[in-house]
PDB file of N, CA and C in Angstrom:
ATOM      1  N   UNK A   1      77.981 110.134 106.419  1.00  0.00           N
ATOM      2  CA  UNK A   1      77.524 111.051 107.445  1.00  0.00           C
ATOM      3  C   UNK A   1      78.330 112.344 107.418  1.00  0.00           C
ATOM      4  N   UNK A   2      79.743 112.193 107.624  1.00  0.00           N
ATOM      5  CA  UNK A   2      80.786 113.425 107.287  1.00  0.00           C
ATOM      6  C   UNK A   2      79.902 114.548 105.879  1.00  0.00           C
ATOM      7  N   UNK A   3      79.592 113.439 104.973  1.00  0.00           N
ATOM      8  CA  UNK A   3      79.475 114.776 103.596  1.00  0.00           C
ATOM      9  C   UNK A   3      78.353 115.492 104.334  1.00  0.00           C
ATOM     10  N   UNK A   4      77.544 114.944 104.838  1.00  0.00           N
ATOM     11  CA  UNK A   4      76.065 115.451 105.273  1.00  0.00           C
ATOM     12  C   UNK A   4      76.419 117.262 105.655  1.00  0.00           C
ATOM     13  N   UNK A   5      77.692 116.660 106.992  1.00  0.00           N
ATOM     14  CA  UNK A   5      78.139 118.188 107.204  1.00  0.00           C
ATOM     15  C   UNK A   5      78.268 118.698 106.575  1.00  0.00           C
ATOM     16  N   UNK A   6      79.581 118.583 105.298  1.00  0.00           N
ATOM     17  CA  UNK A   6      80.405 119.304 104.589  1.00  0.00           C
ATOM     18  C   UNK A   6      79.806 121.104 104.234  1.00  0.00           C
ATOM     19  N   UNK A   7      78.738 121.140 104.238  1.00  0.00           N
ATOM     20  CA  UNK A   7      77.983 122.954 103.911  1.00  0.00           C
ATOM     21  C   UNK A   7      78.222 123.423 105.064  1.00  0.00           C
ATOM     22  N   UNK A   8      78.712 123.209 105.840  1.00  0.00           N
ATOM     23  CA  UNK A   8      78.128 123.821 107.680  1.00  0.00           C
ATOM     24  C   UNK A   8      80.321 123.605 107.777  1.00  0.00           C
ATOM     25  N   UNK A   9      81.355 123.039 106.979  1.00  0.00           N
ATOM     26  CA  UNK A   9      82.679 123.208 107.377  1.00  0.00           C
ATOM     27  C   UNK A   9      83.026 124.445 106.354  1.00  0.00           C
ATOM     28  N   UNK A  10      84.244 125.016 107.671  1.00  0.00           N
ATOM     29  CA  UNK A  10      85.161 126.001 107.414  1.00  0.00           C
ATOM     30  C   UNK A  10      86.588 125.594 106.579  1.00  0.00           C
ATOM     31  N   UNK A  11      86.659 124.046 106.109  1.00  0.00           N
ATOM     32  CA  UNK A  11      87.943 123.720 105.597  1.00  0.00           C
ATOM     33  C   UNK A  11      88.912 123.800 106.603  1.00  0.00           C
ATOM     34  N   UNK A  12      88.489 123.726 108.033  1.00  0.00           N
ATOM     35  CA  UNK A  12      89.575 123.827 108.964  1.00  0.00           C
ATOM     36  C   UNK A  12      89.769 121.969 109.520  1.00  0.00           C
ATOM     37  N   UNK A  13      90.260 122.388 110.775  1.00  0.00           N
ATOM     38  CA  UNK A  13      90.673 120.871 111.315  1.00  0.00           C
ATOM     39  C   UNK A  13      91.355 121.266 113.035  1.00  0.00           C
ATOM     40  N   UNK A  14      90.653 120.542 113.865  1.00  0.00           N
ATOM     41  CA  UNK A  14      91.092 120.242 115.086  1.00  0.00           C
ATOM     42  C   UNK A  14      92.618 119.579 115.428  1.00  0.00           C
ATOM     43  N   UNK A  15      93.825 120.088 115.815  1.00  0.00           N
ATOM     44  CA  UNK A  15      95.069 119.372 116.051  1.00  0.00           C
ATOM     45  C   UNK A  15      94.826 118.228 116.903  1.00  0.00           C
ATOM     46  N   UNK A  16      94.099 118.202 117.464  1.00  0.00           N
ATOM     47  CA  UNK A  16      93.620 116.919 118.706  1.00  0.00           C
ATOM     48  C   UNK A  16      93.217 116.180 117.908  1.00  0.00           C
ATOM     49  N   UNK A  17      92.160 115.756 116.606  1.00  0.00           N
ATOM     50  CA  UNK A  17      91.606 114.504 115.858  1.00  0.00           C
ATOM     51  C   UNK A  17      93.007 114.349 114.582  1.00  0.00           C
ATOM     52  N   UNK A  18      93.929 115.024 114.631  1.00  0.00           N
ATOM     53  CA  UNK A  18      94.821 114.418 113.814  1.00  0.00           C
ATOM     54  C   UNK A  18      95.529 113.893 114.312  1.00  0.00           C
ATOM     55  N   UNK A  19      95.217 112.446 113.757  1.00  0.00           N
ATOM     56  CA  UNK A  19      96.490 111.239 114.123  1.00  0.00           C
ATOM     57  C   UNK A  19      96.111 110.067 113.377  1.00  0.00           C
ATOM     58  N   UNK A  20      97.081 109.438 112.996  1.00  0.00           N
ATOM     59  CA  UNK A  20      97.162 108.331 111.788  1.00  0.00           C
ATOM     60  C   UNK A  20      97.812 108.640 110.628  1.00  0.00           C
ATOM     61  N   UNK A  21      97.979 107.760 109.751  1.00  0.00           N
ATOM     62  CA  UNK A  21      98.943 107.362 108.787  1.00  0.00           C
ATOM     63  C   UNK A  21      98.494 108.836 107.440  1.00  0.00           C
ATOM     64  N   UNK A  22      96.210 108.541 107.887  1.00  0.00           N
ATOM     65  CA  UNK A  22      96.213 109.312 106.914  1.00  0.00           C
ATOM     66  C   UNK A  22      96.423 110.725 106.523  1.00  0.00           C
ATOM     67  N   UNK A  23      96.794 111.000 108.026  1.00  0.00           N
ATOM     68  CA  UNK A  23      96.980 112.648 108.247  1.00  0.00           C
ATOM     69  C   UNK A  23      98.105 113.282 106.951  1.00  0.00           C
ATOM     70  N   UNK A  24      97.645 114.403 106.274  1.00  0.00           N
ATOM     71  CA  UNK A  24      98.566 114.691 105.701  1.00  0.00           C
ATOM     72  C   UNK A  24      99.021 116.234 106.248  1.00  0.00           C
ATOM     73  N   UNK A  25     100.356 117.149 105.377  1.00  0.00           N
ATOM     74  CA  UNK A  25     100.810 118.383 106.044  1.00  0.00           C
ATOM     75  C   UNK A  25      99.547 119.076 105.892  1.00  0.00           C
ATOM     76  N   UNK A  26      98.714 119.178 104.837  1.00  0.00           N
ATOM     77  CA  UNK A  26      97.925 120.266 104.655  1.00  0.00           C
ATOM     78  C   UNK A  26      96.617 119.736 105.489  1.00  0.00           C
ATOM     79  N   UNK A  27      96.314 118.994 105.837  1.00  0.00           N
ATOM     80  CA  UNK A  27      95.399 119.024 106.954  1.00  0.00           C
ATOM     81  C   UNK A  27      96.094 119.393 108.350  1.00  0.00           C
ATOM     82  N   UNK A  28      97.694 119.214 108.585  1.00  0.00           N
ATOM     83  CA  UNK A  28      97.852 120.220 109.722  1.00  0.00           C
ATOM     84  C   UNK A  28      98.076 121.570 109.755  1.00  0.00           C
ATOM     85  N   UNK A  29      97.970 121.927 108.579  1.00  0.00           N
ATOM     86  CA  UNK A  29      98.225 123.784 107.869  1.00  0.00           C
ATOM     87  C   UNK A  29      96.340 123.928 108.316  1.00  0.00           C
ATOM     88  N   UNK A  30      95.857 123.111 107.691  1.00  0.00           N
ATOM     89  CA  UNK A  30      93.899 123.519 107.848  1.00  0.00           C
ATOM     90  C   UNK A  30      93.452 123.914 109.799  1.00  0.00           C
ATOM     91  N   UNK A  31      94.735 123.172 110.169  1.00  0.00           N
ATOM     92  CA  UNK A  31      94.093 123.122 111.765  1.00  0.00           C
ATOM     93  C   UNK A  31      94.296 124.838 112.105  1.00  0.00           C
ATOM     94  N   UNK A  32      94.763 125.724 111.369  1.00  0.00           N
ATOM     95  CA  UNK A  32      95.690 127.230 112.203  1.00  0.00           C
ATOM     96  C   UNK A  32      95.290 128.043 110.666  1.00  0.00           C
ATOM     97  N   UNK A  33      95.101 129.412 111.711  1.00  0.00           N
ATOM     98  CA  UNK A  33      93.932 130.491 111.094  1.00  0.00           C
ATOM     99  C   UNK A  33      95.898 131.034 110.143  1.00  0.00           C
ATOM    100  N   UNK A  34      95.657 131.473 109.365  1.00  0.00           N
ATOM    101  CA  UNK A  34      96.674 131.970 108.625  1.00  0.00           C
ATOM    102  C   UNK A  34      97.769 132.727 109.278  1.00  0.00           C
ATOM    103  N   UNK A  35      97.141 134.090 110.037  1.00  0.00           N
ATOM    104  CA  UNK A  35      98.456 134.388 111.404  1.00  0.00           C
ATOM    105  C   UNK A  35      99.087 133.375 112.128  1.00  0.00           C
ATOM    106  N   UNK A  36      98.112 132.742 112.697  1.00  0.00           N
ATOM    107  CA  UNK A  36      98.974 131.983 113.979  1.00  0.00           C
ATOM    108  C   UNK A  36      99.997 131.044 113.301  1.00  0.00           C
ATOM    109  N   UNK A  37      99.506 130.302 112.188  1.00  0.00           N
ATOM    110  CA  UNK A  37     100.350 129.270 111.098  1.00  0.00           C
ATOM    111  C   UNK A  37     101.756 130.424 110.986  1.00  0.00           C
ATOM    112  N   UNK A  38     101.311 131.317 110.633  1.00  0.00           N
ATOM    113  CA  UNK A  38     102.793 131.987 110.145  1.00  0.00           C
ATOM    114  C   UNK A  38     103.840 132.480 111.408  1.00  0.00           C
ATOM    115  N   UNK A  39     103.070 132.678 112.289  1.00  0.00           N
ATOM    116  CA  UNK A  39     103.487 132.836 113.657  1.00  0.00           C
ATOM    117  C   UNK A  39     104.170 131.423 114.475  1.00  0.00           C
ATOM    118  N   UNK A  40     103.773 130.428 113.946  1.00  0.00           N
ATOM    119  CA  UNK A  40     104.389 129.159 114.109  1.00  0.00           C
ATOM    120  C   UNK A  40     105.409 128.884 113.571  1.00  0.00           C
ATOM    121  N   UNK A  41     105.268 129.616 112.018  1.00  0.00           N
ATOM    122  CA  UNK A  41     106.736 129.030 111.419  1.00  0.00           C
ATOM    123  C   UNK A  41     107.616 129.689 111.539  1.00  0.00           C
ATOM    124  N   UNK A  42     107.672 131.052 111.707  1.00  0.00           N
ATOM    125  CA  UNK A  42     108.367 131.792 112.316  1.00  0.00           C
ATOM    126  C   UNK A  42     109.062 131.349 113.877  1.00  0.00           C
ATOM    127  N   UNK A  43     108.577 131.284 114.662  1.00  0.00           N
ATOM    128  CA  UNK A  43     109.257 130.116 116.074  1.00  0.00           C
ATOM    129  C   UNK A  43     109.496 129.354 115.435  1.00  0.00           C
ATOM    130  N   UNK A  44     109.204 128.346 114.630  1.00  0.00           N
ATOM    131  CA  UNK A  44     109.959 127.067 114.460  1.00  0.00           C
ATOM    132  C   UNK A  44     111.485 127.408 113.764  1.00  0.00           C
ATOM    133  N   UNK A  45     111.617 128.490 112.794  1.00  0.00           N
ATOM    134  CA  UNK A  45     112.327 128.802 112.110  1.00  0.00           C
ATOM    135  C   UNK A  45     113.042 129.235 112.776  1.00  0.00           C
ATOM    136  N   UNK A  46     113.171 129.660 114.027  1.00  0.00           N
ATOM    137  CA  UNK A  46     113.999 131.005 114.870  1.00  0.00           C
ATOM    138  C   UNK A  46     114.663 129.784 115.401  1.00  0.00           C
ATOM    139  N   UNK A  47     113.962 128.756 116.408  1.00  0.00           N
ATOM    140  CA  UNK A  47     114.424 127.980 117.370  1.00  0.00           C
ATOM    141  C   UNK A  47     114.542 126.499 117.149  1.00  0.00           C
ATOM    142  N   UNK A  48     113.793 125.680 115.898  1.00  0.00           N
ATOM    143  CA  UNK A  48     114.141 124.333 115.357  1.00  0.00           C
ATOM    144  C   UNK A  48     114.606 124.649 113.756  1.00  0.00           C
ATOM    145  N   UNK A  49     115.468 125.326 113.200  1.00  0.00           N
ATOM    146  CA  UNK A  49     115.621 125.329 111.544  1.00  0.00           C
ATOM    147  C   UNK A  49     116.015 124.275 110.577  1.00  0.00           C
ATOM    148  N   UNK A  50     116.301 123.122 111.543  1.00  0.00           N
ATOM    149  CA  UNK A  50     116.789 121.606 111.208  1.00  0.00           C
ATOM    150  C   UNK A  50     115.485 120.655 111.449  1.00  0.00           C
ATOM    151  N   UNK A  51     114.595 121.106 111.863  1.00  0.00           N
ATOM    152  CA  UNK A  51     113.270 120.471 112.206  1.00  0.00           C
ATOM    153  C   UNK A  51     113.367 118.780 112.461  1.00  0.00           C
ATOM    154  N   UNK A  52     114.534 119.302 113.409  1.00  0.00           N
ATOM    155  CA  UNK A  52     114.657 117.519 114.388  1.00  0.00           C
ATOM    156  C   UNK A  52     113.348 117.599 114.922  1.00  0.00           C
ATOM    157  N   UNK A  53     112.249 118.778 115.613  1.00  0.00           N
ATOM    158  CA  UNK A  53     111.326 118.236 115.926  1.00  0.00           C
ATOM    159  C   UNK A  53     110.186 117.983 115.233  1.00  0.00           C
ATOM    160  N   UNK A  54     109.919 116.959 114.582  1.00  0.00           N
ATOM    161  CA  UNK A  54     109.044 116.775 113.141  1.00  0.00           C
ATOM    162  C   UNK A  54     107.779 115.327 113.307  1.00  0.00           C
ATOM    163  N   UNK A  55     107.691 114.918 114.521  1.00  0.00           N
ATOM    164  CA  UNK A  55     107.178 113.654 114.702  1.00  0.00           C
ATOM    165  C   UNK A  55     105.870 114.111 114.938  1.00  0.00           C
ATOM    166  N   UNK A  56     105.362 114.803 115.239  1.00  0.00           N
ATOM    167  CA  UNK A  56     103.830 115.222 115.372  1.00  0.00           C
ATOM    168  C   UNK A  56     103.341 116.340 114.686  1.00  0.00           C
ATOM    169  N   UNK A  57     102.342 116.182 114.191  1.00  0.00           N
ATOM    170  CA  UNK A  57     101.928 117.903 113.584  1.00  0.00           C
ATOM    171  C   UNK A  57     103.152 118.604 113.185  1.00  0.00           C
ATOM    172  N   UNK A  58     103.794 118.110 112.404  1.00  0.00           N
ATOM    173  CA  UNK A  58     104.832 119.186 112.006  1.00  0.00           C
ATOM    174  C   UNK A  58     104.679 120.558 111.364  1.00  0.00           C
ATOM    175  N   UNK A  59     105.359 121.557 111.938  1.00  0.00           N
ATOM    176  CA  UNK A  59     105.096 122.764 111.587  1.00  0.00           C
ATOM    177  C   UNK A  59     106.522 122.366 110.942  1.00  0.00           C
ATOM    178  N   UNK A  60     106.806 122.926 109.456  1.00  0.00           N
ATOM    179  CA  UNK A  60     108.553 123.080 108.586  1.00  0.00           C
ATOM    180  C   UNK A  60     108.466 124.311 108.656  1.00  0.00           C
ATOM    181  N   UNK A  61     109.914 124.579 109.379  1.00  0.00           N
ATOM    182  CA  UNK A  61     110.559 125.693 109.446  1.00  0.00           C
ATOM    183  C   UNK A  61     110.713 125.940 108.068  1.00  0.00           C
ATOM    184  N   UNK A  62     110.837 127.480 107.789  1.00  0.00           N
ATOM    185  CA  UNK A  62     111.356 128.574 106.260  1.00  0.00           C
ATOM    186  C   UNK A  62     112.555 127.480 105.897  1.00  0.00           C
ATOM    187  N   UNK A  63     112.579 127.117 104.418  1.00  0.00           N
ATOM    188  CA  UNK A  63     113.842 126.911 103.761  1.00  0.00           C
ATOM    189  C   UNK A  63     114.910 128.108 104.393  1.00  0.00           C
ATOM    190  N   UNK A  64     116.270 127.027 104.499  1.00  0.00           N
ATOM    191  CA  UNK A  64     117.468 127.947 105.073  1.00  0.00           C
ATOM    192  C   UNK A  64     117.565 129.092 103.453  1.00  0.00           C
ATOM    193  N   UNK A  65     118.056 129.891 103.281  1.00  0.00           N
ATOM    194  CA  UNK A  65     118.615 130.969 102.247  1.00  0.00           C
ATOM    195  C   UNK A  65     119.608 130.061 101.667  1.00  0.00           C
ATOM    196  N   UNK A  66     120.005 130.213 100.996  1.00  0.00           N
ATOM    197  CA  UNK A  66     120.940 129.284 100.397  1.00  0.00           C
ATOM    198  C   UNK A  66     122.335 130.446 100.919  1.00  0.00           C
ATOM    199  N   UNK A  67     123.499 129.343 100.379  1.00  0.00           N
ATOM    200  CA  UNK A  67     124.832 129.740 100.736  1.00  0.00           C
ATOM    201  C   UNK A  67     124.507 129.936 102.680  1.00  0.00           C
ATOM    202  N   UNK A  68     123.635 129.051 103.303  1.00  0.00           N
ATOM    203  CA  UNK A  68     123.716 128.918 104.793  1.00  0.00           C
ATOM    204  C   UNK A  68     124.663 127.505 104.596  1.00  0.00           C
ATOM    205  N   UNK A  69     125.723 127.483 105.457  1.00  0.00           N
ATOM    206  CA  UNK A  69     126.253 126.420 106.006  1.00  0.00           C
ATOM    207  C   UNK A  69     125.748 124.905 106.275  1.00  0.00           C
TER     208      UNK A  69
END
């Protein structure tokens, strides 16, 4: 039934129907229009750069620069 759609999808994805084992990162990258994604990692990067918060929909903060502590 899903393929039936497939001509009528944008390659996107709802953050609310992801959940389960099979979820992968790039179906939570598909859920966010290219700004807002980068606009996410940017906050995550500013305010989690250790990405202790990683249990749902993880957005990964920017690799630290190297020679960071």
């Amino acid at each position: 039934m899903l393929d039936d759609l497939r001509p009528w999808s944008d390659g996107g994805a709802l953050v609310n129907f992801l959940a389960g084992p099979h979820v992968t990162p790039a179906d939570v990258r598909a859920a966010w229009e290219p700004d807002r994604w980068d606009r996410l990692v940017e906050i995550k990067t500013a305010w989690d750069p250790d990405n202790v918060f990683r249990i749902n929909h993880n957005v990964p903060p920017r690799p630290a620069p190297s020679g960071r502590p």
